[in-house]
PDB file of N, CA and C in Angstrom:
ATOM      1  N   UNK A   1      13.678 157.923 235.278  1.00  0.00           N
ATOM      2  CA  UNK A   1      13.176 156.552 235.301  1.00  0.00           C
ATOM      3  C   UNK A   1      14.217 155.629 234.672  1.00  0.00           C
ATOM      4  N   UNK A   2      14.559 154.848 235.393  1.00  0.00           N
ATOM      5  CA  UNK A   2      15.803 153.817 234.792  1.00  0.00           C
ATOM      6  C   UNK A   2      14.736 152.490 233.892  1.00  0.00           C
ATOM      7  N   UNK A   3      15.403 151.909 232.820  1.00  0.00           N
ATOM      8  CA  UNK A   3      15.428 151.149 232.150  1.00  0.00           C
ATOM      9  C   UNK A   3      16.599 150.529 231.379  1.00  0.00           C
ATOM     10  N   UNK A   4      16.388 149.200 231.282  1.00  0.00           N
ATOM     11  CA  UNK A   4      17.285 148.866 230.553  1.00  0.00           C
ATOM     12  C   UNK A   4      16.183 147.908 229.404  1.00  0.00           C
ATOM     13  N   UNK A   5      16.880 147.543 228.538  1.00  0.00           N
ATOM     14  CA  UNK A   5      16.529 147.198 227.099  1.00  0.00           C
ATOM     15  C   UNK A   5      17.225 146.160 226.612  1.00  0.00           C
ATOM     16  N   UNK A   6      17.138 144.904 226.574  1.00  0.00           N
ATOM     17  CA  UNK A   6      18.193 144.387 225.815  1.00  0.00           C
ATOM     18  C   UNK A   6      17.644 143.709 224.242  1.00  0.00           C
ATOM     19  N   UNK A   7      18.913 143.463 223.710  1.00  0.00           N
ATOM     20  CA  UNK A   7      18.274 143.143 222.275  1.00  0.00           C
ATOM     21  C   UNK A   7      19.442 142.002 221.712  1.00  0.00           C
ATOM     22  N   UNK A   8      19.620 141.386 220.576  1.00  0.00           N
ATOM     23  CA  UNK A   8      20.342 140.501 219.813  1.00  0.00           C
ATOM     24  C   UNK A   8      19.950 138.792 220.448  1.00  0.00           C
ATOM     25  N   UNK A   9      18.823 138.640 221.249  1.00  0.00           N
ATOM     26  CA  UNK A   9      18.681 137.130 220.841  1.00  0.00           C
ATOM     27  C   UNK A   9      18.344 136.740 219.526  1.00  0.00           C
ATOM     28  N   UNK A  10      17.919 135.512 219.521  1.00  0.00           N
ATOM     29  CA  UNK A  10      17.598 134.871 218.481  1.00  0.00           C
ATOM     30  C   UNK A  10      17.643 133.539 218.796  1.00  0.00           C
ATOM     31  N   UNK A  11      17.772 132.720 217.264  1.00  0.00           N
ATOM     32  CA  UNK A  11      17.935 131.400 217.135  1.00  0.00           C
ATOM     33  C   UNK A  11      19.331 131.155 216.351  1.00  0.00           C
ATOM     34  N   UNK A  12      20.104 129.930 217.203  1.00  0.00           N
ATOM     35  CA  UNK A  12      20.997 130.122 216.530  1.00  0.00           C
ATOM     36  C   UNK A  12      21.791 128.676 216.563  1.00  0.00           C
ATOM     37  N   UNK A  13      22.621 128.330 215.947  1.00  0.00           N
ATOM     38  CA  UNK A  13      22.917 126.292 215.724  1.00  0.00           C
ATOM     39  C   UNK A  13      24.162 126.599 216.797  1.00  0.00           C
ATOM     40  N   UNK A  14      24.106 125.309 217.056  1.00  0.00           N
ATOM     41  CA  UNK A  14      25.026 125.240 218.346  1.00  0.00           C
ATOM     42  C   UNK A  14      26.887 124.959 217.678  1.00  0.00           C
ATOM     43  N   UNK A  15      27.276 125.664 218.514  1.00  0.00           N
ATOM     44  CA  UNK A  15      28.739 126.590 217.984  1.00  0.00           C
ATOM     45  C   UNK A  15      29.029 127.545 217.098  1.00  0.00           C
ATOM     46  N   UNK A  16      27.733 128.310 217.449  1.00  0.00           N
ATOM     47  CA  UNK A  16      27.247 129.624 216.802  1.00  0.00           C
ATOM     48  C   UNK A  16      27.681 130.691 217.698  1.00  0.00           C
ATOM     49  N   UNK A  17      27.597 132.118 217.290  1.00  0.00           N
ATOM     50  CA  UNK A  17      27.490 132.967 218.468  1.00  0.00           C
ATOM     51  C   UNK A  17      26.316 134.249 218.141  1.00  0.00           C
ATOM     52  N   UNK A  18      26.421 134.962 218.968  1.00  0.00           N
ATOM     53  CA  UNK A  18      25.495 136.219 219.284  1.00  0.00           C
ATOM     54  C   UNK A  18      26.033 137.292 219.941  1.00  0.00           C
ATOM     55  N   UNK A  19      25.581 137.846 220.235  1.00  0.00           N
ATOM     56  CA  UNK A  19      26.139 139.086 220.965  1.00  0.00           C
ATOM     57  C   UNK A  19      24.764 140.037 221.345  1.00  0.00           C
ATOM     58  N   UNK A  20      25.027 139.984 222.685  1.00  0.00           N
ATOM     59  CA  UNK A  20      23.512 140.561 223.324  1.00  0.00           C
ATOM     60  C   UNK A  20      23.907 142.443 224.173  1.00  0.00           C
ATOM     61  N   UNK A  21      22.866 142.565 223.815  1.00  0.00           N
ATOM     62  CA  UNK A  21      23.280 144.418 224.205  1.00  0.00           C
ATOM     63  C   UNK A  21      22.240 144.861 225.145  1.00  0.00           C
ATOM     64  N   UNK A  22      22.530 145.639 226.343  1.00  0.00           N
ATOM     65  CA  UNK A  22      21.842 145.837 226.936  1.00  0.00           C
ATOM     66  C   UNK A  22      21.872 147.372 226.860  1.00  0.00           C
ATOM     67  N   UNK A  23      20.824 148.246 226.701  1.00  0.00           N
ATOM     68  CA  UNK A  23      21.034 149.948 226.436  1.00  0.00           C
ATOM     69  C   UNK A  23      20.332 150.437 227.804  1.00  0.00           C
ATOM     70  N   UNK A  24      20.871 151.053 228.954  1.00  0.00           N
ATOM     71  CA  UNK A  24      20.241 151.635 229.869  1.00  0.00           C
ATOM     72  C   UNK A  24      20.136 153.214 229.347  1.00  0.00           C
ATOM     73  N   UNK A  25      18.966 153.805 230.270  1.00  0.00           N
ATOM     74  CA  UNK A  25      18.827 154.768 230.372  1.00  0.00           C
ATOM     75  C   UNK A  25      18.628 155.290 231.846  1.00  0.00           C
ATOM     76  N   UNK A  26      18.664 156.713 232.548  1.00  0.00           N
ATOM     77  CA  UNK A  26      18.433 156.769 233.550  1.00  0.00           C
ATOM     78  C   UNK A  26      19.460 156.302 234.814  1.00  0.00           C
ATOM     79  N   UNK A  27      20.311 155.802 234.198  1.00  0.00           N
ATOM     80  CA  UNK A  27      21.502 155.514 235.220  1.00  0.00           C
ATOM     81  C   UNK A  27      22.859 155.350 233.883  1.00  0.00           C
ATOM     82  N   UNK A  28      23.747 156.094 234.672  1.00  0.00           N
ATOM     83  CA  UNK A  28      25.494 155.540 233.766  1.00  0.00           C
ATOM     84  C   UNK A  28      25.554 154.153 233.919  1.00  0.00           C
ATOM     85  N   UNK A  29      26.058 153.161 233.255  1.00  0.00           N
ATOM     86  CA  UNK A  29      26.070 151.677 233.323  1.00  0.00           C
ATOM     87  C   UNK A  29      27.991 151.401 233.494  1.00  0.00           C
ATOM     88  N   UNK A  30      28.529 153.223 233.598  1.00  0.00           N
ATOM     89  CA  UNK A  30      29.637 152.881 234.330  1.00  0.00           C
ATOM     90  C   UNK A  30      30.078 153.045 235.518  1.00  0.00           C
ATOM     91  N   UNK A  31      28.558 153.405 236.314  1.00  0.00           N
ATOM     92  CA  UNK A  31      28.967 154.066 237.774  1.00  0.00           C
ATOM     93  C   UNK A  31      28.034 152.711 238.611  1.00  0.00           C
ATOM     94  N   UNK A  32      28.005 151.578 237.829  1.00  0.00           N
ATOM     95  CA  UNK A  32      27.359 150.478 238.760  1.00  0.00           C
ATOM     96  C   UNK A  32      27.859 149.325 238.195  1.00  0.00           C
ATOM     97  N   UNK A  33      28.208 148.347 239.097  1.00  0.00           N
ATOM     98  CA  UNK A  33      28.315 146.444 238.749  1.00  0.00           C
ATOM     99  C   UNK A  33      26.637 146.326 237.582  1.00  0.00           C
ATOM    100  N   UNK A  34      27.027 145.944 236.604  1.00  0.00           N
ATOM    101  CA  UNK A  34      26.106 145.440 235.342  1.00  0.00           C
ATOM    102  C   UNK A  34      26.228 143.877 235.782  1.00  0.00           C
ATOM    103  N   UNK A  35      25.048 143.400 235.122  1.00  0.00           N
ATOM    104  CA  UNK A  35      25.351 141.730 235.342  1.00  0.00           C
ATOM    105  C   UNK A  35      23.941 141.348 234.010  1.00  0.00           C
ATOM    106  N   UNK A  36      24.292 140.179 233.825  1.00  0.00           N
ATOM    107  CA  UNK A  36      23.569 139.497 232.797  1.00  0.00           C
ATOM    108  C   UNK A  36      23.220 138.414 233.458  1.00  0.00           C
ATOM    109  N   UNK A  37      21.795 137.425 233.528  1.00  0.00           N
ATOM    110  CA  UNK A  37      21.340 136.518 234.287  1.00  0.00           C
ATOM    111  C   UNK A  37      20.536 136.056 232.728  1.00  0.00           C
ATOM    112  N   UNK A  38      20.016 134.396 233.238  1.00  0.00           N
ATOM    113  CA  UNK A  38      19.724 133.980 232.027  1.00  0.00           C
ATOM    114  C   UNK A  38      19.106 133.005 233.591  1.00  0.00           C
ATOM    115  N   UNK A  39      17.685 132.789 232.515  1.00  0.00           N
ATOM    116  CA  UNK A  39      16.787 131.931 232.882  1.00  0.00           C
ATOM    117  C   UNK A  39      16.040 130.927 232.318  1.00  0.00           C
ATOM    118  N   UNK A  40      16.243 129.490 232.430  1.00  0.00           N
ATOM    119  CA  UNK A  40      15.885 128.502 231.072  1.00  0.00           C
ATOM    120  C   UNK A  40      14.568 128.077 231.842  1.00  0.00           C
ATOM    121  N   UNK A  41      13.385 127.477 230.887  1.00  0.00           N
ATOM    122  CA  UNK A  41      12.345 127.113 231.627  1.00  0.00           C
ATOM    123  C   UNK A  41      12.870 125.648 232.458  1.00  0.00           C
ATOM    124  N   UNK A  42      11.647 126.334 233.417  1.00  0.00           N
ATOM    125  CA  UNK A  42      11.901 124.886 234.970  1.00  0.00           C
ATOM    126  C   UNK A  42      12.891 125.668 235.818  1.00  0.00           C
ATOM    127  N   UNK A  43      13.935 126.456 235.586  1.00  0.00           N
ATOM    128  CA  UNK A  43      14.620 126.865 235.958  1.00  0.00           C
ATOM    129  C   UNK A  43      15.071 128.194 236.883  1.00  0.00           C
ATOM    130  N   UNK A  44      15.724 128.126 237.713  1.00  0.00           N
ATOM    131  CA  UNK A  44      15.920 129.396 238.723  1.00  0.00           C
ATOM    132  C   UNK A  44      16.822 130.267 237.214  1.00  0.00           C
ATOM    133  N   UNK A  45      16.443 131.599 238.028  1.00  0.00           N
ATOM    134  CA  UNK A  45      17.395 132.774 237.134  1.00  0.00           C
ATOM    135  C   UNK A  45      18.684 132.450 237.915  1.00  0.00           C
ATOM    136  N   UNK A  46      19.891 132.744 237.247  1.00  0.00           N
ATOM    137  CA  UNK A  46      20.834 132.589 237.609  1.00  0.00           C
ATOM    138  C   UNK A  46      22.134 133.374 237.002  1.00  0.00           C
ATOM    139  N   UNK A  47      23.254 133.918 237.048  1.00  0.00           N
ATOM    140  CA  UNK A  47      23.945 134.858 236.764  1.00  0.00           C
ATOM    141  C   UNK A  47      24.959 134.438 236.149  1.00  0.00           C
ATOM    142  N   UNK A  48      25.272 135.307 234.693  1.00  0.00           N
ATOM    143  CA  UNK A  48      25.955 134.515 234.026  1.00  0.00           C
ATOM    144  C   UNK A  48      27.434 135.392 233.908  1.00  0.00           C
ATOM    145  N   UNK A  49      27.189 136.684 233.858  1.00  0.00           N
ATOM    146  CA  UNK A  49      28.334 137.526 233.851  1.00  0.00           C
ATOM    147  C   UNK A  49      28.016 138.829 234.217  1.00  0.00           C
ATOM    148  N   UNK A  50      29.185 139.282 235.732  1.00  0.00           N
ATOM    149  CA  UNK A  50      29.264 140.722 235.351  1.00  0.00           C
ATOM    150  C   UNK A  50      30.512 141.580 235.379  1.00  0.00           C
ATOM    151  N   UNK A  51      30.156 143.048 235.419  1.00  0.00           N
ATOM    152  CA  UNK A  51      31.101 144.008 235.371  1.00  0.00           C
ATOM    153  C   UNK A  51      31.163 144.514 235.732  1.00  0.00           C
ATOM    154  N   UNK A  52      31.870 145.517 237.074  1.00  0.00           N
ATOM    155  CA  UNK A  52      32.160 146.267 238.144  1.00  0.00           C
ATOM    156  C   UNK A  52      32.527 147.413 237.466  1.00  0.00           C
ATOM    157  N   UNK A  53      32.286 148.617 238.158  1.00  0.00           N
ATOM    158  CA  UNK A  53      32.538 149.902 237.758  1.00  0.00           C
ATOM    159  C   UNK A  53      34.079 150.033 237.575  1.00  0.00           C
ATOM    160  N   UNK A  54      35.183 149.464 237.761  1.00  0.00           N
ATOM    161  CA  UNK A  54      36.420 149.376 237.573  1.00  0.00           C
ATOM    162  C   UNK A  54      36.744 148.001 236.503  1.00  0.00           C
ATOM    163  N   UNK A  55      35.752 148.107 235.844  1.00  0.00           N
ATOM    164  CA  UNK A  55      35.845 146.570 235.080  1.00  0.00           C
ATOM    165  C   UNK A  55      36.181 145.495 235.249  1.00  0.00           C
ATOM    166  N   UNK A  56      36.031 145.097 236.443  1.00  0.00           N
ATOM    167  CA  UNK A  56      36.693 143.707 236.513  1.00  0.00           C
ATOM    168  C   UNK A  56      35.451 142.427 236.541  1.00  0.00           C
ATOM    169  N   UNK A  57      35.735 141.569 235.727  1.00  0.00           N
ATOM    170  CA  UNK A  57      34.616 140.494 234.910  1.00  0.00           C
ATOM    171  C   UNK A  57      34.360 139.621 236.328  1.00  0.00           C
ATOM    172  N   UNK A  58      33.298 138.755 236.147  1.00  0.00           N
ATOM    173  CA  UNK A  58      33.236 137.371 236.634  1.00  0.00           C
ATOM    174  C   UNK A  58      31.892 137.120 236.038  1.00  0.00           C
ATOM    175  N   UNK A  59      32.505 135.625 236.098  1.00  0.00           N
ATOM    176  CA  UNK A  59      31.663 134.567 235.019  1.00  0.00           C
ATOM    177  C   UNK A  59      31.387 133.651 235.600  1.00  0.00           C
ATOM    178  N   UNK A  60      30.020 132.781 235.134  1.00  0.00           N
ATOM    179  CA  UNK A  60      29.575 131.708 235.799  1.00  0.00           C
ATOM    180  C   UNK A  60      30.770 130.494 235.030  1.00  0.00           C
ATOM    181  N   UNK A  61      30.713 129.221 235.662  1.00  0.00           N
ATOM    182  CA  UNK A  61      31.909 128.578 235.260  1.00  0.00           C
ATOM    183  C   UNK A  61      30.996 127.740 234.141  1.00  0.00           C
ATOM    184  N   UNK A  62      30.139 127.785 234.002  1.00  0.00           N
ATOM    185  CA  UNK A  62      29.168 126.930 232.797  1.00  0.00           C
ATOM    186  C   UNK A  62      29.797 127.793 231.525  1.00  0.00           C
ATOM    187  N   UNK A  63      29.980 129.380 231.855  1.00  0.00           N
ATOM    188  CA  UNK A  63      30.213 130.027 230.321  1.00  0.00           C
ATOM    189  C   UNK A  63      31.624 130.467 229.880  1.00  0.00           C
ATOM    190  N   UNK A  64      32.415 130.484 231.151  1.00  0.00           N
ATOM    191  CA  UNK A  64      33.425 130.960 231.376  1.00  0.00           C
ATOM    192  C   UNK A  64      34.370 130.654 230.304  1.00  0.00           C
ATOM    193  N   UNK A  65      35.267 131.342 229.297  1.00  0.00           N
ATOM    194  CA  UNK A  65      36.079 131.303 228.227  1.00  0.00           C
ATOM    195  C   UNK A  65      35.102 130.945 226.938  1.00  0.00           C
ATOM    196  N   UNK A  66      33.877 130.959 226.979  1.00  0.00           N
ATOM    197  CA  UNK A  66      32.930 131.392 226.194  1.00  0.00           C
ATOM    198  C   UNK A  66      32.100 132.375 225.629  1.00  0.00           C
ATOM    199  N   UNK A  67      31.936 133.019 226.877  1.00  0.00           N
ATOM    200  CA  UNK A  67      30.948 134.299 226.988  1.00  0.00           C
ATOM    201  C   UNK A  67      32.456 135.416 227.553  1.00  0.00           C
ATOM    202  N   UNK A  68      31.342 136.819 226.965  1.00  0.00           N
ATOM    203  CA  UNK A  68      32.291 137.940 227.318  1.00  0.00           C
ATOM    204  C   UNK A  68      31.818 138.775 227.887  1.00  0.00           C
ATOM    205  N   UNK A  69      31.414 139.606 228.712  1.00  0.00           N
ATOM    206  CA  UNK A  69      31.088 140.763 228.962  1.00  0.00           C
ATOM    207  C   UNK A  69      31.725 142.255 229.242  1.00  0.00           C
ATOM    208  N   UNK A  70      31.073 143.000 228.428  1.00  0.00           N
ATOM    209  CA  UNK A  70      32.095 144.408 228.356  1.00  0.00           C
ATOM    210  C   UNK A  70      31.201 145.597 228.401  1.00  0.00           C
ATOM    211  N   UNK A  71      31.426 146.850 227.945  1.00  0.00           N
ATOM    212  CA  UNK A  71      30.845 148.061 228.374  1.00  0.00           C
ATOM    213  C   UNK A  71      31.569 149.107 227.343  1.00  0.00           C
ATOM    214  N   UNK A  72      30.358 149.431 227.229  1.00  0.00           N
ATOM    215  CA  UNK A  72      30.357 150.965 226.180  1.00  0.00           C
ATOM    216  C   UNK A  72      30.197 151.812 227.042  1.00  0.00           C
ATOM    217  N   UNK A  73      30.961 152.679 227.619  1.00  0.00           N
ATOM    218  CA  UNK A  73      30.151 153.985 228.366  1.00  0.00           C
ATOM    219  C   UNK A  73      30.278 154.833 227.551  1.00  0.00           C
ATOM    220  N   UNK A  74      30.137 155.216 226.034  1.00  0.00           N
ATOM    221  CA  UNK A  74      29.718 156.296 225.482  1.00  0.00           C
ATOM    222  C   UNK A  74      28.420 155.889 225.140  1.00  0.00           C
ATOM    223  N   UNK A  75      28.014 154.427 224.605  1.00  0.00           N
ATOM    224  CA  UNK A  75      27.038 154.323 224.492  1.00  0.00           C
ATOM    225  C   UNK A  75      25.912 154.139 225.656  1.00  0.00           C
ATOM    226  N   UNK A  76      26.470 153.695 226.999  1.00  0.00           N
ATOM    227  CA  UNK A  76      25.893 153.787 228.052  1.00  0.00           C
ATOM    228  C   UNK A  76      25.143 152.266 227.805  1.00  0.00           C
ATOM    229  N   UNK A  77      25.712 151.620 227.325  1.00  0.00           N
ATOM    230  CA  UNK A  77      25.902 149.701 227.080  1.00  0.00           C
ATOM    231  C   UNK A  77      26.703 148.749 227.471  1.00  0.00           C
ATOM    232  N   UNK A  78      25.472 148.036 227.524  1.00  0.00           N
ATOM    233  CA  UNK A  78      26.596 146.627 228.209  1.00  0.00           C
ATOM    234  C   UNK A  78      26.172 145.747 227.298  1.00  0.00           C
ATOM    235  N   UNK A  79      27.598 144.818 226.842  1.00  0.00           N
ATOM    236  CA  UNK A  79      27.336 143.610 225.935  1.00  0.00           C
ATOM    237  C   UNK A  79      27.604 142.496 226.528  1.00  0.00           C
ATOM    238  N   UNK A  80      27.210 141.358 225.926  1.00  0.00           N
ATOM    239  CA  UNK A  80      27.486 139.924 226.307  1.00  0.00           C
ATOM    240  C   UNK A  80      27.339 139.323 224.907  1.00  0.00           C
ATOM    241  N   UNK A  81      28.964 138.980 224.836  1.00  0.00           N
ATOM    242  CA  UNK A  81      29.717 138.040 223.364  1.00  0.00           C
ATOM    243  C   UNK A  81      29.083 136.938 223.846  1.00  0.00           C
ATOM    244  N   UNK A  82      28.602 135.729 223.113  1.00  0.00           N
ATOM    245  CA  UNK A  82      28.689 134.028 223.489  1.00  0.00           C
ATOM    246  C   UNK A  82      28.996 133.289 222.280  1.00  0.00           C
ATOM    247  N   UNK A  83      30.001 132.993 222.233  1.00  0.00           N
ATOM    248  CA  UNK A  83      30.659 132.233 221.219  1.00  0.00           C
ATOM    249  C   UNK A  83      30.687 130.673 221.920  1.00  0.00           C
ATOM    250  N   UNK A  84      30.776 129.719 221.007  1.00  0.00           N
ATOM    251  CA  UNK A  84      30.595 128.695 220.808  1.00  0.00           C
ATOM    252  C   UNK A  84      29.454 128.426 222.069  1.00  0.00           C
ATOM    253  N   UNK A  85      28.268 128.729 221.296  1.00  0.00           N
ATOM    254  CA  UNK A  85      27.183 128.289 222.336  1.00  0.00           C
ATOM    255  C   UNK A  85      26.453 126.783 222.099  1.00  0.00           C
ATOM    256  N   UNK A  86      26.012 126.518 223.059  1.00  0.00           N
ATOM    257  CA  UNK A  86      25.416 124.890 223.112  1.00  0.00           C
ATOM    258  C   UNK A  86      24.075 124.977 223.387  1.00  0.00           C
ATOM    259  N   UNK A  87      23.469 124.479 223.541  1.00  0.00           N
ATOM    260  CA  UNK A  87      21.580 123.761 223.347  1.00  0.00           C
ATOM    261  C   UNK A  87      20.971 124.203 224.690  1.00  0.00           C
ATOM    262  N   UNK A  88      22.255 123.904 225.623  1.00  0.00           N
ATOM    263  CA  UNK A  88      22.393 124.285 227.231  1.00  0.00           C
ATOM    264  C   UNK A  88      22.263 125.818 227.601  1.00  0.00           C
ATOM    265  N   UNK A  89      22.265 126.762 226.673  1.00  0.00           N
ATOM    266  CA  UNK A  89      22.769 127.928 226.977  1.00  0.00           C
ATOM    267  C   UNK A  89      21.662 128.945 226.303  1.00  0.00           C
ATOM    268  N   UNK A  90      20.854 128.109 226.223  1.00  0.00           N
ATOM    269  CA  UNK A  90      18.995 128.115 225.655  1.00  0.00           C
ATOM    270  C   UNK A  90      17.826 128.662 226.459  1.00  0.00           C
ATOM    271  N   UNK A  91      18.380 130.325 227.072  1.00  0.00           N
ATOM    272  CA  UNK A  91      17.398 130.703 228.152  1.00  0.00           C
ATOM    273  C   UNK A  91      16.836 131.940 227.630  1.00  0.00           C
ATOM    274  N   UNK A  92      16.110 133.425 228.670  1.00  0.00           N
ATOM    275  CA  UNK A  92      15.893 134.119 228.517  1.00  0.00           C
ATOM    276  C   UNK A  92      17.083 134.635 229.080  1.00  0.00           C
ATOM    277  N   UNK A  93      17.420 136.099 228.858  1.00  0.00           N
ATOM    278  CA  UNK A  93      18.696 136.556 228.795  1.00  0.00           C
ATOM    279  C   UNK A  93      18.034 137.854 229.629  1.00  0.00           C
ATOM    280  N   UNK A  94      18.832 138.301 230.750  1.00  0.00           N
ATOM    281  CA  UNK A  94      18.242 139.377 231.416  1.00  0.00           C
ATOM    282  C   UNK A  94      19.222 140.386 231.929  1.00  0.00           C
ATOM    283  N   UNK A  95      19.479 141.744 231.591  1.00  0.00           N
ATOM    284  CA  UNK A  95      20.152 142.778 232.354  1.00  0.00           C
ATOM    285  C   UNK A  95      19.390 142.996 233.518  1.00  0.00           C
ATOM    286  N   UNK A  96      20.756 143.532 234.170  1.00  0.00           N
ATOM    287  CA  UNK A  96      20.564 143.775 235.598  1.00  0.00           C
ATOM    288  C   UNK A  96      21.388 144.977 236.574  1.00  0.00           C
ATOM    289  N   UNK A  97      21.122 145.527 237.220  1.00  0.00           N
ATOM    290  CA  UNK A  97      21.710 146.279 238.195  1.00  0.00           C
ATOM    291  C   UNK A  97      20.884 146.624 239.207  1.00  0.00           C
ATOM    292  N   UNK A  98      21.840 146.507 240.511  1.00  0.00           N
ATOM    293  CA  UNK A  98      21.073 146.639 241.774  1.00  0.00           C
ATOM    294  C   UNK A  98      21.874 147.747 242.743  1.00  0.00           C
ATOM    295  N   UNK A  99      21.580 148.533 242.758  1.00  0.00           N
ATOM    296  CA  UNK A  99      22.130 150.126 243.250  1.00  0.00           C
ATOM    297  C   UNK A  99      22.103 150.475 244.631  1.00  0.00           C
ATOM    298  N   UNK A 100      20.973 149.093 245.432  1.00  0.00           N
ATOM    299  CA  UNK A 100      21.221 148.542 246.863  1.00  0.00           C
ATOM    300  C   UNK A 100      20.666 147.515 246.493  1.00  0.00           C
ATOM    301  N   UNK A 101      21.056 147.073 248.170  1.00  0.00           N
ATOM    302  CA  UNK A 101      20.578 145.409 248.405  1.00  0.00           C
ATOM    303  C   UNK A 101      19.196 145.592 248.442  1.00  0.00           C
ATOM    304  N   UNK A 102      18.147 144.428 247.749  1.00  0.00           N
ATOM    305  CA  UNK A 102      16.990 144.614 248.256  1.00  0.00           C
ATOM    306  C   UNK A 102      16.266 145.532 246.489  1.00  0.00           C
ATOM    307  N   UNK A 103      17.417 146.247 246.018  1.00  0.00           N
ATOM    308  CA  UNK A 103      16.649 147.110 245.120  1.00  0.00           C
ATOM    309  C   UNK A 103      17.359 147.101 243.601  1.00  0.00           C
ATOM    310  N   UNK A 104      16.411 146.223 242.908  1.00  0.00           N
ATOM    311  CA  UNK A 104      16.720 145.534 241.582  1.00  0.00           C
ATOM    312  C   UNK A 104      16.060 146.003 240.407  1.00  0.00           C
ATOM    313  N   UNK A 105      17.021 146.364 239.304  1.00  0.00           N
ATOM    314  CA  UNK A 105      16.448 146.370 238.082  1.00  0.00           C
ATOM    315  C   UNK A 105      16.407 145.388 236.974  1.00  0.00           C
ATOM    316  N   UNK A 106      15.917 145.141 236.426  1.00  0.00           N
ATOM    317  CA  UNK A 106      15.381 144.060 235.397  1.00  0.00           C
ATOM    318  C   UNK A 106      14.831 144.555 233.950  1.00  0.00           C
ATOM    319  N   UNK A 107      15.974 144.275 233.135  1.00  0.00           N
ATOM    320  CA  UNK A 107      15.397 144.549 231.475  1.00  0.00           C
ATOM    321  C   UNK A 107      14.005 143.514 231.526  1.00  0.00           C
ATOM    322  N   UNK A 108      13.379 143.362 230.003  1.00  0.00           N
ATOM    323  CA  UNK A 108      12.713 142.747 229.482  1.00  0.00           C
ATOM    324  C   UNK A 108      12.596 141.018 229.361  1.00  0.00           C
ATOM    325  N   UNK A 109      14.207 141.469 229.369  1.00  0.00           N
ATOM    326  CA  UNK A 109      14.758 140.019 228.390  1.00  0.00           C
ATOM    327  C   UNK A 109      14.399 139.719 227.128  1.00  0.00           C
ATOM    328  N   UNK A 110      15.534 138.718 226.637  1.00  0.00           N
ATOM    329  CA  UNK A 110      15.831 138.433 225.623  1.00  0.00           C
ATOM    330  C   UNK A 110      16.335 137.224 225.045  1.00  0.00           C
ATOM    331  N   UNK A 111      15.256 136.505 224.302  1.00  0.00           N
ATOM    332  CA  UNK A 111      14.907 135.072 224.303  1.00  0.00           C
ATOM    333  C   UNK A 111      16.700 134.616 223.203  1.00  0.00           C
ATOM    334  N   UNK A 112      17.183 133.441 224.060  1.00  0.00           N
ATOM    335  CA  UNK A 112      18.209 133.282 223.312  1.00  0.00           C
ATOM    336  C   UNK A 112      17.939 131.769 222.502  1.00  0.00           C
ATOM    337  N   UNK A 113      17.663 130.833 221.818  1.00  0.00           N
ATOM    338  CA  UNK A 113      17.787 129.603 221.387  1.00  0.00           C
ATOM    339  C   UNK A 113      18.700 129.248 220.957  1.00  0.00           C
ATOM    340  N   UNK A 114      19.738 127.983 221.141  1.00  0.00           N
ATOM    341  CA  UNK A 114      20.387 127.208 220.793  1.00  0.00           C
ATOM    342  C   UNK A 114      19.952 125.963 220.084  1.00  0.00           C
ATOM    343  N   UNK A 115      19.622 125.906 219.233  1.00  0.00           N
ATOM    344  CA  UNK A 115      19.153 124.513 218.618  1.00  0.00           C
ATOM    345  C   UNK A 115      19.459 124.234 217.065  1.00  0.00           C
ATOM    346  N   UNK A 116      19.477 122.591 216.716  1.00  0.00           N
ATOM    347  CA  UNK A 116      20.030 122.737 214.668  1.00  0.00           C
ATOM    348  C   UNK A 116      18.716 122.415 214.452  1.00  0.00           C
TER     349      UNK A 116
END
């Protein structure tokens, strides 16, 4: 049974950072594209960063040279750095992998706040 888990939101003042972890189980998180999506209320989910089984990044251009995304495969984790975050960047935070088209996994999420 696959799951993923993520954890490290919070509340946090703007040009703060965090660092969000996503722990799968049930699948290697180095034998699939990982991605992180973030969803603010009113708002469509939308994709903020991922990582290809050969590591190669892409970033939404809202976070881009802000946010990081990387991979533990001993721990069988995926992180997302966000340094200097803004008020804007104030969503639910969601792992992801889709192993076909059509067939999606979805952590919990993980409430992020930006606010002083």
């Amino acid at each position: 049974q696959v799951q993923l888990v993520e954890s490290g939101g919070g509340l946090v003042q703007p040009g703060g950072s965090l660092r969000l972890s996503c722990a799968a189980s049930g699948i290697l998180v180095s034998t699939y594209t990982m991605g992180w999506y973030r969803q603010a209320p009113g708002n469509e989910r939308e994709l903020v960063a991922r990582i290809t089984t050969g590591g190669r990044t892409n970033y939404a251009v809202a976070v881009k040279g802000r946010f990081t995304i990387s991979r533990d495969d001993a721990k069988n984790t995926v992180y997302l750095q966000m340094n200097t975050l803004k008020p804007e960047d104030t969503a639910v935070y969601y792992c992801h992998y889709a192993p076909l088209p059509g067939n999606e996994y979805w952590g919990q999420g993980t409430q992020v706040t930006v606010s002083s």
